[in-house]
Protein backbone atom coordinates (compact mmCIF):
# COMPACT_ATOMS: atom_id res chain seq x y z
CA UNK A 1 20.03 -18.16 40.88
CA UNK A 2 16.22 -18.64 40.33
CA UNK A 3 15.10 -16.90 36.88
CA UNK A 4 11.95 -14.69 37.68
CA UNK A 5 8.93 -14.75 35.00
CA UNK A 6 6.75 -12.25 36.43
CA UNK A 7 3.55 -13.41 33.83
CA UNK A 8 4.11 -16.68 34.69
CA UNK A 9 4.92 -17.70 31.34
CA UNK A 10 8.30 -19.63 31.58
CA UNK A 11 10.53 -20.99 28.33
CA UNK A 12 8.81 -24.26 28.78
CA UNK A 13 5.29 -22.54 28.24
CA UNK A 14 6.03 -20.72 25.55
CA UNK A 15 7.68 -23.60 23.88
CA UNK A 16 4.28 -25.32 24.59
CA UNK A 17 2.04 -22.62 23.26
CA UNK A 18 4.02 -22.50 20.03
CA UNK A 19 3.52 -25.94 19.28
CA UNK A 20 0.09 -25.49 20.10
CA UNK A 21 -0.32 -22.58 17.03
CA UNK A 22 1.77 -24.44 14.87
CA UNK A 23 -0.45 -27.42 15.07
CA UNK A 24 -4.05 -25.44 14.86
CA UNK A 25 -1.72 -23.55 11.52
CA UNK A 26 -1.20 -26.56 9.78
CA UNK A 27 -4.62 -27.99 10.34
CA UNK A 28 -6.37 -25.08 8.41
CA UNK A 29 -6.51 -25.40 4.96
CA UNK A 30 -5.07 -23.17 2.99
CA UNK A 31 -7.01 -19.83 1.07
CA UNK A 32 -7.78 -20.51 -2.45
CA UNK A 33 -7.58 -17.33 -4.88
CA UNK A 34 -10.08 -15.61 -6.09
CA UNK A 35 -11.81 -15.85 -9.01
CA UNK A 36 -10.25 -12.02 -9.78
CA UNK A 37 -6.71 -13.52 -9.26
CA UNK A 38 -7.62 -16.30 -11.24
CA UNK A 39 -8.99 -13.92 -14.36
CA UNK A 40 -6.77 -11.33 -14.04
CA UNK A 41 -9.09 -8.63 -13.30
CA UNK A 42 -6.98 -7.99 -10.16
CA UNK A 43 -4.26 -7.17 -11.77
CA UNK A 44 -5.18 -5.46 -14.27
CA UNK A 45 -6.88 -3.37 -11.63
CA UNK A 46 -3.86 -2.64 -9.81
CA UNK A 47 -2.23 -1.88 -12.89
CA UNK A 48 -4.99 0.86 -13.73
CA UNK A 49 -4.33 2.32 -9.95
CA UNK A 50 -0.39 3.02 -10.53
CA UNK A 51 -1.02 4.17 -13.69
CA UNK A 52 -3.36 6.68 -12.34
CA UNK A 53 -1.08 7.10 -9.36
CA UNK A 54 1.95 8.16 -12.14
CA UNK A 55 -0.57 10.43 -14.23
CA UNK A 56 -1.52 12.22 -10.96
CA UNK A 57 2.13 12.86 -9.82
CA UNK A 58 2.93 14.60 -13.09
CA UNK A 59 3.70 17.89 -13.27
CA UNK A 60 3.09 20.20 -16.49
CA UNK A 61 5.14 23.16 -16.98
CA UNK A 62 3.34 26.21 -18.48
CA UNK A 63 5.16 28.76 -20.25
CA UNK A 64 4.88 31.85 -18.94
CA UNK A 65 3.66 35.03 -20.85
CA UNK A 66 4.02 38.83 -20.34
CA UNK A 67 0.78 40.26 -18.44
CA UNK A 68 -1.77 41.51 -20.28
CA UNK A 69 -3.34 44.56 -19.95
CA UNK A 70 -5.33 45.14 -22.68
CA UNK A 71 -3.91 47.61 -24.18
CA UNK A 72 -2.30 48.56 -27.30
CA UNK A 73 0.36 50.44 -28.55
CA UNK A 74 -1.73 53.08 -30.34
CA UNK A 75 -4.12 53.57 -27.12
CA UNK A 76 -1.06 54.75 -25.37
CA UNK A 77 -0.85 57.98 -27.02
């Protein structure tokens, strides 16, 4: 039985192009951090962001009070 690759792009050429990645990968250097990873001020940005993120998801509970309706007992009468 003959396998059918309709792209055109058998195991063999895949295998191929792989290797051809991995090689142009591993011949880039790799990134060196910033100087706000290196001074913290990244983090300590982040760490300002959940912070906010937590103070925003808070919920207050109010009491609750009677209506009012301006009016006193003595106006009733």
């Amino acid at each position: 039985m003959t396998d059918f690759y309709p792209d055109g792009l058998t195991p063999d050429a895949i295998n191929a192009l792989l290797a051809e990645v991995w090689t142009d990968l591993a011949a880039e250097p790799s990134p060196e951090p910033t100087t706000a990873l290196l001074d913290g001020s990244a983090l300590a940005q982040r760490e300002r962001r959940t912070v906010q993120r937590r103070l925003g998801a808070t919920v207050r509970v109010l009491r609750v009070h009677g209506p009012v309706t301006g009016r006193t007992e003595a106006e009733a009468a």
